[in-house]
N, C-alpha and C. Protein backbone atom coordinates (compact mmCIF):
# COMPACT_ATOMS: atom_id res chain seq x y z
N UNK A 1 -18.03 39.15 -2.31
CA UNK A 1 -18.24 39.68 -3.65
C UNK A 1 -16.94 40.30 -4.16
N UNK A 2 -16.77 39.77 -5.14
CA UNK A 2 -15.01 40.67 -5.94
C UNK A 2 -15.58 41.97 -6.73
N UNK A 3 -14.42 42.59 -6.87
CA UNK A 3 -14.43 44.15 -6.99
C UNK A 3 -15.08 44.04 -8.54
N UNK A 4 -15.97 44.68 -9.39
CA UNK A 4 -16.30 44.56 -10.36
C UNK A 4 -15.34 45.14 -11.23
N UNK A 5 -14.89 44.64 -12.33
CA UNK A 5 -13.94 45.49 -13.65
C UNK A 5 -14.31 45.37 -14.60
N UNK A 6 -15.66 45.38 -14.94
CA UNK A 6 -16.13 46.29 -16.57
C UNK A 6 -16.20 48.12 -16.25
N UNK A 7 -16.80 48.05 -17.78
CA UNK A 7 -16.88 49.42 -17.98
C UNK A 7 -17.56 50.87 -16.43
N UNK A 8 -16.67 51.47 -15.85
CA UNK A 8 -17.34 52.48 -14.94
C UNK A 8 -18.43 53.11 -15.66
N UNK A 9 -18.97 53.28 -16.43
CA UNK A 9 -19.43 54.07 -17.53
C UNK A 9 -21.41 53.15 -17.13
N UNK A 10 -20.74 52.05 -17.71
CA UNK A 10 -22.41 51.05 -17.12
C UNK A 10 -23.13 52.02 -15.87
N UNK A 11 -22.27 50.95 -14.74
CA UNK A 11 -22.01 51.53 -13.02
C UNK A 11 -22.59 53.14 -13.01
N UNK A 12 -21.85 53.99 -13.34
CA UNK A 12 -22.44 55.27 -13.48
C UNK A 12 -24.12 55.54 -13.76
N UNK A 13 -24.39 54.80 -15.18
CA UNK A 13 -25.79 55.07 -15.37
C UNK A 13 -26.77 54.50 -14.56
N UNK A 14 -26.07 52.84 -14.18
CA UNK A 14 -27.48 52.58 -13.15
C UNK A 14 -27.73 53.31 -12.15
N UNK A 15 -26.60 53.90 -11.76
CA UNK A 15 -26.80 54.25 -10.33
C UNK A 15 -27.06 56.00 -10.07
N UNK A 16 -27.21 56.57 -11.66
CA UNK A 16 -28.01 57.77 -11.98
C UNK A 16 -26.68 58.74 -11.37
N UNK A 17 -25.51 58.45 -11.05
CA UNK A 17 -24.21 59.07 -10.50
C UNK A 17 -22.70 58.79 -10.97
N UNK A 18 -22.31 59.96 -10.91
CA UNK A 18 -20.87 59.81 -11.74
C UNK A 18 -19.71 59.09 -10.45
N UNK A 19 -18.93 58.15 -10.80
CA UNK A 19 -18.49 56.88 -9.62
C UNK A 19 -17.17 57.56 -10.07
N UNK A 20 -16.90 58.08 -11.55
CA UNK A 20 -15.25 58.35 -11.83
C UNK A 20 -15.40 59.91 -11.47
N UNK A 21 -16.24 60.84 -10.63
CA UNK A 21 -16.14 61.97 -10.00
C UNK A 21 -16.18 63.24 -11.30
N UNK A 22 -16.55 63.42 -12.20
CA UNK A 22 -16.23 63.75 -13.53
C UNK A 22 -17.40 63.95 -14.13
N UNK A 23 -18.57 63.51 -14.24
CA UNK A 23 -20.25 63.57 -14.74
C UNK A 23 -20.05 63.31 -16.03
N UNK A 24 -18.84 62.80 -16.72
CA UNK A 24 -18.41 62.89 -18.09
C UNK A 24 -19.65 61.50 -18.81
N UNK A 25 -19.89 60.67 -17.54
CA UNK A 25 -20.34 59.46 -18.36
C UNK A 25 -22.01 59.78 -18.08
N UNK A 26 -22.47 60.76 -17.60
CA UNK A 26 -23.54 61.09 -17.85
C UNK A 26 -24.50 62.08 -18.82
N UNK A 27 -23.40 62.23 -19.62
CA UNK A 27 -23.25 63.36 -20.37
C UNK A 27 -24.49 63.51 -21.21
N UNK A 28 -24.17 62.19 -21.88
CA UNK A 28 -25.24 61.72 -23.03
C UNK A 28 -26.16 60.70 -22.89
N UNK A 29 -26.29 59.82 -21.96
CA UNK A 29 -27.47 59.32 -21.53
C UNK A 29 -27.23 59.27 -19.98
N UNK A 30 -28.34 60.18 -19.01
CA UNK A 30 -28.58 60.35 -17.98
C UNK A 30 -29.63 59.74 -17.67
N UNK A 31 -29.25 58.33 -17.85
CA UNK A 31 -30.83 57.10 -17.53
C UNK A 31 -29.71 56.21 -17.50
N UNK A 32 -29.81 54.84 -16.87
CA UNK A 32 -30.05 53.39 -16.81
C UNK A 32 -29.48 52.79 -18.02
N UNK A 33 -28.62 51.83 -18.11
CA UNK A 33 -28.47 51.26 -19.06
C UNK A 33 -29.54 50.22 -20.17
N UNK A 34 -29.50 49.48 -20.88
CA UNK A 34 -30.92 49.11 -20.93
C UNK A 34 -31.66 49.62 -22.03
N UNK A 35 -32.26 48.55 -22.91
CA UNK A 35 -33.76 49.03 -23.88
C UNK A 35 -34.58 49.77 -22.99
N UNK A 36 -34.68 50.10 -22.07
CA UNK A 36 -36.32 50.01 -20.94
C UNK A 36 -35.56 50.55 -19.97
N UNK A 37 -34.74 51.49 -19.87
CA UNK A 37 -34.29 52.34 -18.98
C UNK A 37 -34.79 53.61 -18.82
N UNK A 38 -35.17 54.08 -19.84
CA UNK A 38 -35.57 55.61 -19.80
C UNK A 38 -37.13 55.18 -18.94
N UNK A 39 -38.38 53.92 -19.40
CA UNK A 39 -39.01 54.00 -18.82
C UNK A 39 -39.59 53.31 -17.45
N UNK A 40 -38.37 53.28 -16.28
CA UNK A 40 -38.04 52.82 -15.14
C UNK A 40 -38.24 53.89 -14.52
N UNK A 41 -39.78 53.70 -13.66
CA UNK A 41 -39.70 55.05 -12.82
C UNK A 41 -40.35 54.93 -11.53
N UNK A 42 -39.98 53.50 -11.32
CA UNK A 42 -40.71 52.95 -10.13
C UNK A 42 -39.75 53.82 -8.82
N UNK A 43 -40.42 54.30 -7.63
CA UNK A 43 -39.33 54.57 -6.72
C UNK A 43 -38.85 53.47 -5.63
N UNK A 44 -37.54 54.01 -5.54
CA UNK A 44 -36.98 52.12 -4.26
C UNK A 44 -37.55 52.68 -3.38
N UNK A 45 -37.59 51.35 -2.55
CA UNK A 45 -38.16 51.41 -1.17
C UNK A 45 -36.86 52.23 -0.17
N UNK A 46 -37.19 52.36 1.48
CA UNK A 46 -36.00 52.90 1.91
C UNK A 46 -34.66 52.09 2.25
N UNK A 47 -35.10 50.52 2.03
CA UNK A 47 -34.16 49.90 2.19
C UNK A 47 -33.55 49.84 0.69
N UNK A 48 -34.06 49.89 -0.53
CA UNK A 48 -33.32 50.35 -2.14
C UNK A 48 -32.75 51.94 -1.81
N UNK A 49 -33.06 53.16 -1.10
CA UNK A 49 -32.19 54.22 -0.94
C UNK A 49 -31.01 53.94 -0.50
N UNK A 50 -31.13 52.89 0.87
CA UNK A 50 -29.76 52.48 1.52
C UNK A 50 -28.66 52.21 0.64
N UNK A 51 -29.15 51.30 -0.04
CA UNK A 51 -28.81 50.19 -1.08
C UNK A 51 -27.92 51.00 -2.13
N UNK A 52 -28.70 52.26 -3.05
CA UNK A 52 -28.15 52.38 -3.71
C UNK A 52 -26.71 53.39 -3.63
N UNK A 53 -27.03 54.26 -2.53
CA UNK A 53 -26.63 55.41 -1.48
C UNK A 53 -24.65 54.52 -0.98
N UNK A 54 -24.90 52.92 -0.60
CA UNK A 54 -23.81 52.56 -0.24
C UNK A 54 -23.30 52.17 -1.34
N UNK A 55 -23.34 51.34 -2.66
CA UNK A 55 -22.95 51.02 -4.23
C UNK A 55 -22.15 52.36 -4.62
N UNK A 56 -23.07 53.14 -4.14
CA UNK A 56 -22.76 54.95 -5.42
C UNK A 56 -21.17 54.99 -4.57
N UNK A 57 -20.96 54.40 -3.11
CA UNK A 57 -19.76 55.01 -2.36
C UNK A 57 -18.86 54.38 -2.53
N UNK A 58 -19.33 52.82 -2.33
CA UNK A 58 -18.28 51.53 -2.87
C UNK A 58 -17.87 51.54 -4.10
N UNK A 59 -18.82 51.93 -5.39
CA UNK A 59 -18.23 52.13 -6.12
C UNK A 59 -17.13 53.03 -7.06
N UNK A 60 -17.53 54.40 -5.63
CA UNK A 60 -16.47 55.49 -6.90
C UNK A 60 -14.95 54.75 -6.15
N UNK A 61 -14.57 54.31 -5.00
CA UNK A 61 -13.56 53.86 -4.45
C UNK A 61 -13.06 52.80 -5.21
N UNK A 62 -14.02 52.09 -5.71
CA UNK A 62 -13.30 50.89 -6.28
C UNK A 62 -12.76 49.84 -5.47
N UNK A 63 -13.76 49.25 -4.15
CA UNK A 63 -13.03 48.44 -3.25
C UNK A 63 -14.47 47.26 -3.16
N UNK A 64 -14.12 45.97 -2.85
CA UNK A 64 -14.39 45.03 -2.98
C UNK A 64 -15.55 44.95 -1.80
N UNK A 65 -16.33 44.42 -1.67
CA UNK A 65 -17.54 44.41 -0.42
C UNK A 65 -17.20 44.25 0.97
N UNK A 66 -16.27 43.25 0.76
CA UNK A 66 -15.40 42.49 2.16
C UNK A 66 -15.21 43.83 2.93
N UNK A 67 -13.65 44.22 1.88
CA UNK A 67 -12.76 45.42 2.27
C UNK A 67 -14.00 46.43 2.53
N UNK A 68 -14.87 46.49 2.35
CA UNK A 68 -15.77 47.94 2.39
C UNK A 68 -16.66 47.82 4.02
N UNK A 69 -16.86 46.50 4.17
CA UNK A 69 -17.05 46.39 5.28
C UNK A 69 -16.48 46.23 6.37
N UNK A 70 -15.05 46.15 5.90
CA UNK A 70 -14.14 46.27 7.17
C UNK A 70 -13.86 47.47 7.60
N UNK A 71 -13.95 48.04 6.51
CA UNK A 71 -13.83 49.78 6.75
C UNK A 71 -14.64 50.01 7.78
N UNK A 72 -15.77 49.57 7.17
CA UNK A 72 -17.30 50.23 7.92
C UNK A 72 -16.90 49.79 9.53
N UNK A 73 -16.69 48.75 9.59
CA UNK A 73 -16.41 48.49 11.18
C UNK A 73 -15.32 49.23 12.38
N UNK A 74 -14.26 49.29 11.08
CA UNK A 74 -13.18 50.33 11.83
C UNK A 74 -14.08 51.37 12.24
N UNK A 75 -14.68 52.46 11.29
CA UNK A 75 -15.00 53.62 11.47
C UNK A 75 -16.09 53.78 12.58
N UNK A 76 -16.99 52.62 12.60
CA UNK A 76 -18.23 52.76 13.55
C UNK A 76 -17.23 52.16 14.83
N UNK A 77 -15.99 51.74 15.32
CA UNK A 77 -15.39 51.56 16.47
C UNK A 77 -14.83 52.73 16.90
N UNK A 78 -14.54 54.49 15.65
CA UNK A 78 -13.69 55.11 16.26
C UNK A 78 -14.76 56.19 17.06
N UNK A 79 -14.15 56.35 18.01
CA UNK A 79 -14.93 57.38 19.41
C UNK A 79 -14.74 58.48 18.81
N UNK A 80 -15.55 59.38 19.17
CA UNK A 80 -15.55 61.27 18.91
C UNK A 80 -15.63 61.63 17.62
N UNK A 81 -16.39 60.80 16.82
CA UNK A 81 -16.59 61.36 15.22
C UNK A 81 -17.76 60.60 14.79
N UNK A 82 -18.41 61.54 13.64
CA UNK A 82 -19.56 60.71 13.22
C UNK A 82 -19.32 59.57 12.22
N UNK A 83 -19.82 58.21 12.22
CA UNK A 83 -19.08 57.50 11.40
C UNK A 83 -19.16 57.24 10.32
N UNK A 84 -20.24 58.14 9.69
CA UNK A 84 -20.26 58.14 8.30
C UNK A 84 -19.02 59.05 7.92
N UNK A 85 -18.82 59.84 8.33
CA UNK A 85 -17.44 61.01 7.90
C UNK A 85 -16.18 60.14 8.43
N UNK A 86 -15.89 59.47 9.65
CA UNK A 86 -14.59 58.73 9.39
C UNK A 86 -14.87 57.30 8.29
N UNK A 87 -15.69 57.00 8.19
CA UNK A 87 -15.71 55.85 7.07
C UNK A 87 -15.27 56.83 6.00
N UNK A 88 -15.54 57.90 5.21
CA UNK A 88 -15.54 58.46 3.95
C UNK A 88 -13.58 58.77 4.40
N UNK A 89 -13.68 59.08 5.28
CA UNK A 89 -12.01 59.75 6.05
C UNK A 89 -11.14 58.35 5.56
N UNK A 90 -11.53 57.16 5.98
CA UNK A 90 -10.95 56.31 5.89
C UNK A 90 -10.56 55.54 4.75
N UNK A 91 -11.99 55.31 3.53
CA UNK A 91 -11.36 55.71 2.47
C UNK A 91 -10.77 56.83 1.51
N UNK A 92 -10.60 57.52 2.25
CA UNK A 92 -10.01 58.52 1.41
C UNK A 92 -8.11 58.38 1.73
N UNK A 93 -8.06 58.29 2.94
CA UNK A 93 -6.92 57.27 3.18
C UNK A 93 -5.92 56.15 2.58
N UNK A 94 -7.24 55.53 2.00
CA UNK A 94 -6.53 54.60 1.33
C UNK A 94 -5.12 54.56 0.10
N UNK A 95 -4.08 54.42 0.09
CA UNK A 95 -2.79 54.42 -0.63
C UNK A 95 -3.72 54.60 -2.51
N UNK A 96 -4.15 53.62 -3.39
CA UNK A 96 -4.69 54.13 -4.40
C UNK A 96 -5.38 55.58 -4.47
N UNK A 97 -6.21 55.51 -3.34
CA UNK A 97 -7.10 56.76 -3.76
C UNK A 97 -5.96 58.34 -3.79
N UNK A 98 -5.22 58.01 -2.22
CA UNK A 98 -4.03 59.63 -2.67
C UNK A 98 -3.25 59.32 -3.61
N UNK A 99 -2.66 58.27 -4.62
CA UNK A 99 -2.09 57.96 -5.33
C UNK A 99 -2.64 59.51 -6.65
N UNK A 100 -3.94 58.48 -6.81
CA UNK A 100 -4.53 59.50 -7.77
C UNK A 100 -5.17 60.76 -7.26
N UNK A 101 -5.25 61.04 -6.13
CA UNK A 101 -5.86 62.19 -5.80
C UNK A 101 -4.73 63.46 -5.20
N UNK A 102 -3.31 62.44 -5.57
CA UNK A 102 -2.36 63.64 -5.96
C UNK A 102 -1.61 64.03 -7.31
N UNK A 103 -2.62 63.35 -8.54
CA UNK A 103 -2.45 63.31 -10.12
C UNK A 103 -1.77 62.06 -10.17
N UNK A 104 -1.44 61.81 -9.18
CA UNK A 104 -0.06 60.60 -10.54
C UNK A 104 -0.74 59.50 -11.02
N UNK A 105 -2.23 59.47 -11.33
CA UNK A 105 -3.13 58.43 -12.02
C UNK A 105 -4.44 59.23 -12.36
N UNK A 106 -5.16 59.29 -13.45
CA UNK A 106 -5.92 59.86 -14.09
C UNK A 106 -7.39 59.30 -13.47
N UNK A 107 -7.55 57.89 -13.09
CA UNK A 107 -8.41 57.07 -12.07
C UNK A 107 -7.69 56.26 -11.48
N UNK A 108 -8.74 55.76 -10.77
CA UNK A 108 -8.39 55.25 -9.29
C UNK A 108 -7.74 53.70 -9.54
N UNK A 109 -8.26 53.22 -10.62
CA UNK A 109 -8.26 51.71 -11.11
C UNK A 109 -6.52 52.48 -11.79
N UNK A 110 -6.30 52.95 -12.43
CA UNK A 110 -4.86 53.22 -12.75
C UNK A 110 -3.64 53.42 -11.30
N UNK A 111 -4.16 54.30 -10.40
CA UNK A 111 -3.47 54.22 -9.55
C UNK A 111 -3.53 52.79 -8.81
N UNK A 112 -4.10 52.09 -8.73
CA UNK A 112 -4.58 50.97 -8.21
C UNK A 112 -3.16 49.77 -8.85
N UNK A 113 -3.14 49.81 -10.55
CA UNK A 113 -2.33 49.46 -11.02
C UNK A 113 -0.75 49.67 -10.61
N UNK A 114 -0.61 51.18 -10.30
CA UNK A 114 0.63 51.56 -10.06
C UNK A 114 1.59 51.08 -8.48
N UNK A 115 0.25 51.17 -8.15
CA UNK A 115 0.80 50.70 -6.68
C UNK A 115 1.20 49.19 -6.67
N UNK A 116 0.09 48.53 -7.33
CA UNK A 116 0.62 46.42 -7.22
C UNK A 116 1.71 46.13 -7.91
N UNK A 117 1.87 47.53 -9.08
CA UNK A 117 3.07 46.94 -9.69
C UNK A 117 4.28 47.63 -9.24
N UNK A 118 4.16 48.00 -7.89
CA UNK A 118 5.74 48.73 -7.27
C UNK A 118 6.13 50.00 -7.68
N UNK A 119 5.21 51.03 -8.16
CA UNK A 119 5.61 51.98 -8.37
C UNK A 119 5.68 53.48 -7.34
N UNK A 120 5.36 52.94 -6.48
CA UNK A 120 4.84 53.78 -5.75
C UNK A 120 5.55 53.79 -3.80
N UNK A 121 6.04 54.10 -3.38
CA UNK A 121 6.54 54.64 -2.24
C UNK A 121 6.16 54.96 -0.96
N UNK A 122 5.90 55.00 -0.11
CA UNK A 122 5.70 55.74 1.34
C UNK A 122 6.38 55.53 2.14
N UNK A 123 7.02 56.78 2.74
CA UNK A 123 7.74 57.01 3.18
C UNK A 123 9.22 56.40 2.95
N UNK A 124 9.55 56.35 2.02
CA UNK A 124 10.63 56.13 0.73
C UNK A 124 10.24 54.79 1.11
N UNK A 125 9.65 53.56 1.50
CA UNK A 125 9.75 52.48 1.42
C UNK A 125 8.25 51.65 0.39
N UNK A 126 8.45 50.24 -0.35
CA UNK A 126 8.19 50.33 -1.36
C UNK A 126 6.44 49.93 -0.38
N UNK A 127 5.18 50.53 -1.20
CA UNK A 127 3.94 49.31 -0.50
C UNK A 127 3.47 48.94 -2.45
N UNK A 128 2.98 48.07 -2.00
CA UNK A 128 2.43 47.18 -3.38
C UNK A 128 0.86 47.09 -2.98
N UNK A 129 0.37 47.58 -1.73
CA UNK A 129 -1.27 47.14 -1.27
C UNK A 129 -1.59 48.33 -1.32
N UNK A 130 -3.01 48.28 -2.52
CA UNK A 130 -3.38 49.59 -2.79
C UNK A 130 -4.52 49.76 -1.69
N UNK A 131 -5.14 48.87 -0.92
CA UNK A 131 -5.68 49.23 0.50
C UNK A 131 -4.99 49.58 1.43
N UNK A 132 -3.79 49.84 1.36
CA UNK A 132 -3.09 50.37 2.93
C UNK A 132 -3.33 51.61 3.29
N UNK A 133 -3.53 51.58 4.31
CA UNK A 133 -3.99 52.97 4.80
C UNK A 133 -3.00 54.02 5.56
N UNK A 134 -3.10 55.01 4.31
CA UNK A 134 -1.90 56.20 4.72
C UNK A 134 -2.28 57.07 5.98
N UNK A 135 -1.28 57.13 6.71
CA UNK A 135 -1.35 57.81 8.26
C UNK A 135 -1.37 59.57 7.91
N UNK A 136 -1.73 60.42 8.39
CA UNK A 136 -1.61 61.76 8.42
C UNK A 136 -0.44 62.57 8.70
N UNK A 137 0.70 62.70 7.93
CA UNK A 137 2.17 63.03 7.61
C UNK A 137 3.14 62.39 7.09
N UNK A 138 1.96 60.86 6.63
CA UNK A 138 3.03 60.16 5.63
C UNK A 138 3.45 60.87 4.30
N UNK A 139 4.60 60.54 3.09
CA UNK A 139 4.41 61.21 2.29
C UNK A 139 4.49 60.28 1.38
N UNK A 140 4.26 60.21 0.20
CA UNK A 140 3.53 59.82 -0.98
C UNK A 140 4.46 59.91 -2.35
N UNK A 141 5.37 58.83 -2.92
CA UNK A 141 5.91 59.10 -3.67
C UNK A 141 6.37 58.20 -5.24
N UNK A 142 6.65 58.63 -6.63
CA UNK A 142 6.71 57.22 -7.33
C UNK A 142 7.93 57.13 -7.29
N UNK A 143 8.40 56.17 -7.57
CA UNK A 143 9.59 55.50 -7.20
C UNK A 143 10.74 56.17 -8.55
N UNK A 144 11.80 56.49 -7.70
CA UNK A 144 12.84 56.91 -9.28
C UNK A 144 12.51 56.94 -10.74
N UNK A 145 12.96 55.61 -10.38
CA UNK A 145 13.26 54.36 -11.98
C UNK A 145 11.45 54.69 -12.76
N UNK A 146 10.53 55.11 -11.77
CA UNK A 146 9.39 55.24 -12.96
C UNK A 146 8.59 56.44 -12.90
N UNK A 147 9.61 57.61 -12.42
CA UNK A 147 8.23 58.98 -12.57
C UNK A 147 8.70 58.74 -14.42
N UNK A 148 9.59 58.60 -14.76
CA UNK A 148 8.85 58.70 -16.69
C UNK A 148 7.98 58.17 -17.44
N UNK A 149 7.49 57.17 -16.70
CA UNK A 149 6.31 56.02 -17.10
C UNK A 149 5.30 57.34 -18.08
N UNK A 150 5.03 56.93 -19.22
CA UNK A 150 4.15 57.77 -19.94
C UNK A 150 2.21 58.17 -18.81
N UNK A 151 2.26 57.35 -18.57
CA UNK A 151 0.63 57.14 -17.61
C UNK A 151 1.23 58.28 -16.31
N UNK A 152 2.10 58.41 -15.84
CA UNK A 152 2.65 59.43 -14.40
C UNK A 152 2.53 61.02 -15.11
N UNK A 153 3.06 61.05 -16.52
CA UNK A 153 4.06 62.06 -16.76
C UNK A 153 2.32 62.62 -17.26
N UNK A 154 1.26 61.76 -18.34
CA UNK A 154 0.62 62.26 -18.78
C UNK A 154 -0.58 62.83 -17.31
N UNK A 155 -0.51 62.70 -16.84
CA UNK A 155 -1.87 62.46 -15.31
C UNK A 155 -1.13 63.55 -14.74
N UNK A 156 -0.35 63.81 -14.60
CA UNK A 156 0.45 65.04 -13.86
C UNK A 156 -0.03 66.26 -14.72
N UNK A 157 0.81 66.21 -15.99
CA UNK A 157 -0.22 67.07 -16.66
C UNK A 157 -1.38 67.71 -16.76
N UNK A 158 -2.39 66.50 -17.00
CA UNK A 158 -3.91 67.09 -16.92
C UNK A 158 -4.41 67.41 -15.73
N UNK A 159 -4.00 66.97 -15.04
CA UNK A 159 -4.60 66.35 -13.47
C UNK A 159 -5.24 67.69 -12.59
N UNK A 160 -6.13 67.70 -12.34
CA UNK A 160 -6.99 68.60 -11.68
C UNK A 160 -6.48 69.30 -10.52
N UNK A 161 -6.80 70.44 -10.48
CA UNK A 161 -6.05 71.01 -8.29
C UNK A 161 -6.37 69.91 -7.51
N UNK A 162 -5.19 69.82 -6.94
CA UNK A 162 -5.16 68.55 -5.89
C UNK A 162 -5.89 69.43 -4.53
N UNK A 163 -6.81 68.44 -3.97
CA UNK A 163 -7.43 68.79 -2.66
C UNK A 163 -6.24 69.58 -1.70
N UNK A 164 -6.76 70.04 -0.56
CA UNK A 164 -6.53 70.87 0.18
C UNK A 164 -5.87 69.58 1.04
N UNK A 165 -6.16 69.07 1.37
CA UNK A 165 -5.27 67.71 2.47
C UNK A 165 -4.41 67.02 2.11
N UNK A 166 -3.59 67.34 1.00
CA UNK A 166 -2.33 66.49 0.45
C UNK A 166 -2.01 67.97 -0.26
N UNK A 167 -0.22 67.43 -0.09
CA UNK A 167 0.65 68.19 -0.42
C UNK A 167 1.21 67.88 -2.20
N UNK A 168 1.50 68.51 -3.03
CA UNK A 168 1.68 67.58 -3.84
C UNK A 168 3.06 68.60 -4.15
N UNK A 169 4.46 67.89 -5.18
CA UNK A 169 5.46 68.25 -5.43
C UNK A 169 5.85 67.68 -6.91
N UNK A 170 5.39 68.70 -7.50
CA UNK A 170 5.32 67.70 -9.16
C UNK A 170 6.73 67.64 -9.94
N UNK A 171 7.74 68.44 -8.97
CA UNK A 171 8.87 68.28 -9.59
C UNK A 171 9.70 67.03 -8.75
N UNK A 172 9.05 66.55 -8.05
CA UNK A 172 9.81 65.52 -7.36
C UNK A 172 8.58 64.02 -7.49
N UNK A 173 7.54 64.61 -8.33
CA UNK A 173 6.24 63.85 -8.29
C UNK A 173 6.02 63.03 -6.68
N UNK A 174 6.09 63.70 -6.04
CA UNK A 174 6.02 63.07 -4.61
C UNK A 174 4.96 63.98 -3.84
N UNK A 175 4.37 63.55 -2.67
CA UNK A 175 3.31 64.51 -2.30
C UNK A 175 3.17 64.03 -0.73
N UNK A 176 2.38 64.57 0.15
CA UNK A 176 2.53 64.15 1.40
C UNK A 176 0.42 64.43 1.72
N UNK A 177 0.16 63.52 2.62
CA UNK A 177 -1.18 63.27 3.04
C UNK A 177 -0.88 64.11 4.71
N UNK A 178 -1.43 65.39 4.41
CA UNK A 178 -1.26 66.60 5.36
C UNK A 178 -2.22 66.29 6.53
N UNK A 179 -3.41 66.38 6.22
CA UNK A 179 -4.56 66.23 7.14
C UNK A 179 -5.86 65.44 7.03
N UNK A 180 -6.63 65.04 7.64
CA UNK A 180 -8.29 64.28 7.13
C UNK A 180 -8.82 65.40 6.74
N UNK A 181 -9.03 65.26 5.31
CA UNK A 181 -10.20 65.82 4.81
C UNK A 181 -11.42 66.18 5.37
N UNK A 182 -12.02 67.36 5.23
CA UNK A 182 -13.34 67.38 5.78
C UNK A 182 -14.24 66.87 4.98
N UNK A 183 -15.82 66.73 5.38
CA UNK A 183 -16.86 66.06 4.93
C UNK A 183 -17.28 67.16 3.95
N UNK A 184 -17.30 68.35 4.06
CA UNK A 184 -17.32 69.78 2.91
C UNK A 184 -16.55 69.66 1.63
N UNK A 185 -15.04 68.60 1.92
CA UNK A 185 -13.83 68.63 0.50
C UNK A 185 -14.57 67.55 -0.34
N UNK A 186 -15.19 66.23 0.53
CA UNK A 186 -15.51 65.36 -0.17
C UNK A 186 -17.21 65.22 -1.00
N UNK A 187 -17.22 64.42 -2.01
CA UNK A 187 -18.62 64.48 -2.56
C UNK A 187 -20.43 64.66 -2.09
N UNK A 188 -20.74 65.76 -2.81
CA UNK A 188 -22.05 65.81 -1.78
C UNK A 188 -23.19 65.02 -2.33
N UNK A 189 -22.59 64.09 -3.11
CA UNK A 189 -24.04 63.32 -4.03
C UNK A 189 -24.22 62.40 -3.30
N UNK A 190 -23.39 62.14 -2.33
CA UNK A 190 -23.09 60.59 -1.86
C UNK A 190 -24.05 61.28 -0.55
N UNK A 191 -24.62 60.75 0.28
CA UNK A 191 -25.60 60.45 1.68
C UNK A 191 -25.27 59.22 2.43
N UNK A 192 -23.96 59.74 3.46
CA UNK A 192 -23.58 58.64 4.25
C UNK A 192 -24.09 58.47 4.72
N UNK A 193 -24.98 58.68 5.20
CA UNK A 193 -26.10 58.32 6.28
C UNK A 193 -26.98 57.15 6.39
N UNK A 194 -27.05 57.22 4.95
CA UNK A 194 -27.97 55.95 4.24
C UNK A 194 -26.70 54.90 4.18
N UNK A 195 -25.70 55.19 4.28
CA UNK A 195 -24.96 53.94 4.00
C UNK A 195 -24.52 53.18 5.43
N UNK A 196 -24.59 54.47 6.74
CA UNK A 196 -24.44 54.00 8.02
C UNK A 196 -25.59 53.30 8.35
N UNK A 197 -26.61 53.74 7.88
CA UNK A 197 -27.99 52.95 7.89
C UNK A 197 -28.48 51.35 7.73
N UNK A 198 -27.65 51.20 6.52
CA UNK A 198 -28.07 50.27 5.72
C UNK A 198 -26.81 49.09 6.29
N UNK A 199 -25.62 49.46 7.07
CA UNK A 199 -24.83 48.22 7.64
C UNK A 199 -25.42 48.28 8.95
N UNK A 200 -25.61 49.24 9.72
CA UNK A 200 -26.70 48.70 11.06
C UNK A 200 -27.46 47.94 11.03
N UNK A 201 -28.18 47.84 9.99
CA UNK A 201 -28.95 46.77 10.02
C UNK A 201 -28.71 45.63 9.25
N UNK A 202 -27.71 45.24 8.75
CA UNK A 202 -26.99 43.79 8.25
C UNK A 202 -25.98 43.92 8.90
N UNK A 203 -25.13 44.06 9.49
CA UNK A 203 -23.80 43.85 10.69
C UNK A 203 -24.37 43.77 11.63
């Protein structure tokens, strides 16, 4: 299945959860997209909780089914952790997501952009794969020639307190991925559990 690119805004309402982390697109209709959304009130079964529980996770990441299940496999191989928290660890890892989750992209689909098109650095060398997965003391940086890019300069600006597990340096727009996040920093709408659930029993 390829990564979907319409509106996040849809995505959000079916899935009764904000995917761009923000509740902005629930603002004004907190139902279902749809003539016949408001009166949808059937409840899913527990295999539709699974269901919707892993979408709500795949989708605030913005990663393709494949890639989401490769994750899932890494994380259920690593010893001494629960693997719903290194799966969430692991994408959080991912090069797009600290991209923007150290401002220098307003969403994830922007940082996503910045990285394929070479803007972006680790460990001064160039990556273009916004799935690569940043190690714990790599550091995180845009490249010379484009911290002026109007999209860097404006996202720096607005850009929210950066989490507690990345370093960020806005005068050098560069930042460093300090530690794994705990399962407390990251979203509590999401129920990994249901999503470890729901590949046990299709993997």
């Amino acid at each position: 299945m390829s990564r979907y690119t319409g509106p996040s805004w849809k995505v959000s309402r079916r899935l009764g959860y904000s995917v761009l982390e923000t509740g902005v697109e629930l603002k004004k209709r907190a139902y279902g997209p749809g003539p016949h959304a408001k009166d949808k009130k059937k409840k899913p079964s527990e295999y539709g909780k699974q269901l919707i529980e892993k979408q709500k996770l795949r989708e605030t990441y913005g990663v393709s089914e494949r890639q989401f299940q490769r994750l899932f496999k890494i994380a259920k191989a690593k010893k001494g952790v629960v693997t719903g928290v290194a799966f969430m660890q692991l994408l959080e890892s991912r090069l797009d997501n600290l991209v923007y989750r150290l401002g220098f992209a307003r969403t994830r689909r922007q940082a996503r952009q910045l990285v394929n098109h070479c803007h972006v650095l680790v460990n001064d060398k160039k990556v273009n794969i916004p799935s690569y997965i940043v190690s714990v003391g790599d550091t995180i940086a845009v490249k010379e020639a484009s911290k002026n890019l109007a999209i860097v300069k404006s996202s720096l600006e607005s850009a929210p307190k950066t989490p507690a597990y990345v370093e960020l340096d806005k005068d050098k727009v560069s930042g460093k991925y300090i530690r794994l996040p705990e399962r407390s920093e990251l979203t509590r709408e999401i129920d990994e559990s249901q999503v470890v659930e729901f590949y046990n029993r299709k993997l």
